[in-house]
C-alpha atoms as a PDB file:
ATOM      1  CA  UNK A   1       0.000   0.000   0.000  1.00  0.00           C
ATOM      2  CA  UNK A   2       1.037   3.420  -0.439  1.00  0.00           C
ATOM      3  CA  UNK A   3       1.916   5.929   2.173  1.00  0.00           C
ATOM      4  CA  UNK A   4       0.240   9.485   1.923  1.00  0.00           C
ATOM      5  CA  UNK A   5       2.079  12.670   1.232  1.00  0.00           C
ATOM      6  CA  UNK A   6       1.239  13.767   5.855  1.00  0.00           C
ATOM      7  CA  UNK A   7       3.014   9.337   6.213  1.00  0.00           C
ATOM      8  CA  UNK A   8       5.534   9.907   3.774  1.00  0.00           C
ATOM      9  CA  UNK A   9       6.970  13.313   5.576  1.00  0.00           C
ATOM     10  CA  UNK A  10       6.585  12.151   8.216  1.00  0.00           C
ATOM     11  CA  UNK A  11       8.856   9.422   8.014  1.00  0.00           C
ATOM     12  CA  UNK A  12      11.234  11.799   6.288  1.00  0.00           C
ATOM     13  CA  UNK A  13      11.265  14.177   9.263  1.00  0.00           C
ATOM     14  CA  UNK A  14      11.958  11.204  11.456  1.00  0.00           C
ATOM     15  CA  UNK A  15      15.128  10.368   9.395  1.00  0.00           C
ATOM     16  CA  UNK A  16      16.390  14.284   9.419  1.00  0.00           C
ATOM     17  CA  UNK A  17      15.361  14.548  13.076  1.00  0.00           C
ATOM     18  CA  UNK A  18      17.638  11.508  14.102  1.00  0.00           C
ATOM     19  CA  UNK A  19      20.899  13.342  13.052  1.00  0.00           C
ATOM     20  CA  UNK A  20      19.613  17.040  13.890  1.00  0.00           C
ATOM     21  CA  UNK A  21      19.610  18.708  17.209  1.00  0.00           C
ATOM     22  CA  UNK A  22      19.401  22.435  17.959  1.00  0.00           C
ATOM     23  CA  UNK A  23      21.939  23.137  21.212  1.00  0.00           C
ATOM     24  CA  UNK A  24      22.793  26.402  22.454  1.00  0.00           C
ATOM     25  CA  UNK A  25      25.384  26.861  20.184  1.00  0.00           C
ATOM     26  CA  UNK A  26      24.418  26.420  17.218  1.00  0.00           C
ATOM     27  CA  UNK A  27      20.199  26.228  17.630  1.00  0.00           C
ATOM     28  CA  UNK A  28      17.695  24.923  15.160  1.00  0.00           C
ATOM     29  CA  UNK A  29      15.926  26.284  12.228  1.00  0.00           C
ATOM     30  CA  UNK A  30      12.393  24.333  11.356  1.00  0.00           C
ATOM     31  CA  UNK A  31      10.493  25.318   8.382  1.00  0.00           C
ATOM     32  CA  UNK A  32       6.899  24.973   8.388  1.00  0.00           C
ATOM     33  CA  UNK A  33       4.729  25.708   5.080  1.00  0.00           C
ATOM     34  CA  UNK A  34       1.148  25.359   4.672  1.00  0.00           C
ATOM     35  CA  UNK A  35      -1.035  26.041   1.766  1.00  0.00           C
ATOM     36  CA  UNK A  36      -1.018  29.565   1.927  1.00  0.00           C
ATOM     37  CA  UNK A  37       1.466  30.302   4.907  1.00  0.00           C
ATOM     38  CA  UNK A  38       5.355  29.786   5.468  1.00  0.00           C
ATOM     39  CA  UNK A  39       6.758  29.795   9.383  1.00  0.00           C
ATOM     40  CA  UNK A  40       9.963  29.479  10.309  1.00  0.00           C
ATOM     41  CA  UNK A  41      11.304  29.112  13.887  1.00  0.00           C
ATOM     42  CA  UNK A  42      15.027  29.287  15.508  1.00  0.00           C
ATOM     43  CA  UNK A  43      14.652  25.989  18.473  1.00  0.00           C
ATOM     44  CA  UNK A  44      17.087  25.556  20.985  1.00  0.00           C
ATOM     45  CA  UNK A  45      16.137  21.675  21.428  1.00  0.00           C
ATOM     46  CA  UNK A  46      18.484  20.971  24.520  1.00  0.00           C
ATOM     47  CA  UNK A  47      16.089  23.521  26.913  1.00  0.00           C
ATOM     48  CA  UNK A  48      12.636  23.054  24.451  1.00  0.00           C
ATOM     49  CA  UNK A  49      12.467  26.812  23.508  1.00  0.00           C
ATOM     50  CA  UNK A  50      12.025  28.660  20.297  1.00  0.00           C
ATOM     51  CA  UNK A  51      14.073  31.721  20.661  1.00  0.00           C
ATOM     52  CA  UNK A  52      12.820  33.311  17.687  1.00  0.00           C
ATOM     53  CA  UNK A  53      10.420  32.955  15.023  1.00  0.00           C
ATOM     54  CA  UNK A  54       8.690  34.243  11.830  1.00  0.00           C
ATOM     55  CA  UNK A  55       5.879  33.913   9.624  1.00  0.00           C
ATOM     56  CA  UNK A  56       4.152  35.313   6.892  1.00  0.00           C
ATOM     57  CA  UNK A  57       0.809  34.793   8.807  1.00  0.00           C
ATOM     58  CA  UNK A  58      -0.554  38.558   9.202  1.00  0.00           C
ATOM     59  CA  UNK A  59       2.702  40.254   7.524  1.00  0.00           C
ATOM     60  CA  UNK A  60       1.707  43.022   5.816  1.00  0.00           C
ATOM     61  CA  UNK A  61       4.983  43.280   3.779  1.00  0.00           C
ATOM     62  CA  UNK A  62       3.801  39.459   2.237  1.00  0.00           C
ATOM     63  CA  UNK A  63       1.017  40.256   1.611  1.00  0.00           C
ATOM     64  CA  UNK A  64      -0.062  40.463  -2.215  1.00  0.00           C
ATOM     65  CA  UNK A  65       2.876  38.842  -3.317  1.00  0.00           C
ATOM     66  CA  UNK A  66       3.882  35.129  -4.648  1.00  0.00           C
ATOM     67  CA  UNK A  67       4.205  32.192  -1.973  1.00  0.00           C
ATOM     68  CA  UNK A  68       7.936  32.015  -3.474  1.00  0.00           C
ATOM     69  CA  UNK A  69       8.427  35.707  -2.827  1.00  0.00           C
ATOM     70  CA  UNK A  70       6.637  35.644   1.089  1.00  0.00           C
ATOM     71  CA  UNK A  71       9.517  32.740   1.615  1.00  0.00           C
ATOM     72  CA  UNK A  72      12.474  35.145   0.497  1.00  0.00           C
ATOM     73  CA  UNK A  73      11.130  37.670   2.676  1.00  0.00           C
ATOM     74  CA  UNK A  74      10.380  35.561   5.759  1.00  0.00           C
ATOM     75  CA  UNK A  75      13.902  34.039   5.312  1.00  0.00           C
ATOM     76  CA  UNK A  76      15.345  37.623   5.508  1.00  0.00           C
ATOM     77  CA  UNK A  77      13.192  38.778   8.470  1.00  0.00           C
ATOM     78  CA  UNK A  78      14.189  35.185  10.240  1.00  0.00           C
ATOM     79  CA  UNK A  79      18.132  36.208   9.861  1.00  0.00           C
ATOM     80  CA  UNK A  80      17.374  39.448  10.735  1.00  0.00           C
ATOM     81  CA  UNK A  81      15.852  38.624  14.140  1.00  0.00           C
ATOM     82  CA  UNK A  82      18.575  35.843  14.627  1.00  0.00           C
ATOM     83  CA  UNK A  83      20.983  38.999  14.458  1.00  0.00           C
ATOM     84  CA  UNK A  84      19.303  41.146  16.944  1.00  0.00           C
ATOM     85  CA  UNK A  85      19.117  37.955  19.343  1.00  0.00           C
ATOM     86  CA  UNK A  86      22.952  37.186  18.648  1.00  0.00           C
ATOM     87  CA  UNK A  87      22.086  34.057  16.751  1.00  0.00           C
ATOM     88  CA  UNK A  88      24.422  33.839  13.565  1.00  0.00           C
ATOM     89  CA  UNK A  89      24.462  29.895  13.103  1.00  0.00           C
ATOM     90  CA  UNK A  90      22.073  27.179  12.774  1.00  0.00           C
ATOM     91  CA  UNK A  91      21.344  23.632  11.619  1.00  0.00           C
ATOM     92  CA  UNK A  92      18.657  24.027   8.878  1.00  0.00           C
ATOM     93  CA  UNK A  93      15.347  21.153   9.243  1.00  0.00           C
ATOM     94  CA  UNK A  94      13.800  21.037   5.960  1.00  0.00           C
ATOM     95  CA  UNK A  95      11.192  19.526   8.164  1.00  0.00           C
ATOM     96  CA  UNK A  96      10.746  16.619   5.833  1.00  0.00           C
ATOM     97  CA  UNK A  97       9.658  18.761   2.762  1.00  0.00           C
ATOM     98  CA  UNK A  98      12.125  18.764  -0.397  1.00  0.00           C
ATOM     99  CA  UNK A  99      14.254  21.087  -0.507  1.00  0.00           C
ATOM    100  CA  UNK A 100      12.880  23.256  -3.702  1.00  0.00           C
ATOM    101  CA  UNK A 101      10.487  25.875  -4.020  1.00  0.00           C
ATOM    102  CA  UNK A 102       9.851  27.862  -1.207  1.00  0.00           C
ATOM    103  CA  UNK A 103      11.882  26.122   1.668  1.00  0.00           C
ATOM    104  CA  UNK A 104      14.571  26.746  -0.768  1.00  0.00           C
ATOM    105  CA  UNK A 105      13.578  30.442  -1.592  1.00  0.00           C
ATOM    106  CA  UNK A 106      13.262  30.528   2.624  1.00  0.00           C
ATOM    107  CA  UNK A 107      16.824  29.502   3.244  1.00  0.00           C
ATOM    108  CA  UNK A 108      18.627  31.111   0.367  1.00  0.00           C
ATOM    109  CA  UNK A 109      17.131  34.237   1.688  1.00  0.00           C
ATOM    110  CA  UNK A 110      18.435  33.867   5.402  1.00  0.00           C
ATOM    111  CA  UNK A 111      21.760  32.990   4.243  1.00  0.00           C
ATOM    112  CA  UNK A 112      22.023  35.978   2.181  1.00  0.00           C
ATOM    113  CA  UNK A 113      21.349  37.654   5.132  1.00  0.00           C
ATOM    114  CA  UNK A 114      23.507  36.485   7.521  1.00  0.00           C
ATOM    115  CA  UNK A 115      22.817  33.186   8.869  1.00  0.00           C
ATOM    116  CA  UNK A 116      25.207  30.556   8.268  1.00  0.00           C
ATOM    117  CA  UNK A 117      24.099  26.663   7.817  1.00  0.00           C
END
């Protein structure tokens, strides 16, 4: 039988997940994208806190704009609120999506920007 697209990311994220772990140092960055929304969160796994986030839920500046385009510019506002909190490197979770499209768009964006992965 075949899995579903929700089975078959899941056990993708399971697989990443095994061999990535946000610490202190160097803190995690999960990617989250819905039909119409993108999120992205900075995790610090070790203490269970997200020490920053972003999402183009009720962003003006996304609004209007292509789902490719609200990516770029949540993965620029991500790196730029890693800055102000002193975060400047992270492990990157594609969160069991491919990486194309807009997780791609998200984390060309934030590296541009200043966050290293």
């Amino acid at each position: 039988m075949a899995l579903s697209k929700l089975q078959r990311r899941t056990r993708i994220k399971k697989r990443i997940r095994k061999n990535i772990t946000g610490t202190t140092e160097t803190p995690r960055l999960t990617v989250f994208r819905s039909n119409k929304e993108i999120y992205a969160q900075i995790i610090n796994d070790l203490d269970g806190k997200t020490l920053v986030a972003a999402s183009s839920l009720g962003d003006k500046a996304t609004k209007g704009s292509s789902k490719i385009d609200q990516a770029s510019k949540i993965g620029k506002k991500i790196a730029e609120v890693a800055a102000a909190a002193g975060l400047n490197e992270v492990v990157f979770d594609r969160n069991g999506y491919l990486y194309h499209g807009r997780v791609k768009a998200l984390a060309e964006a934030a590296r541009e920007n200043g966050l290293k992965f």
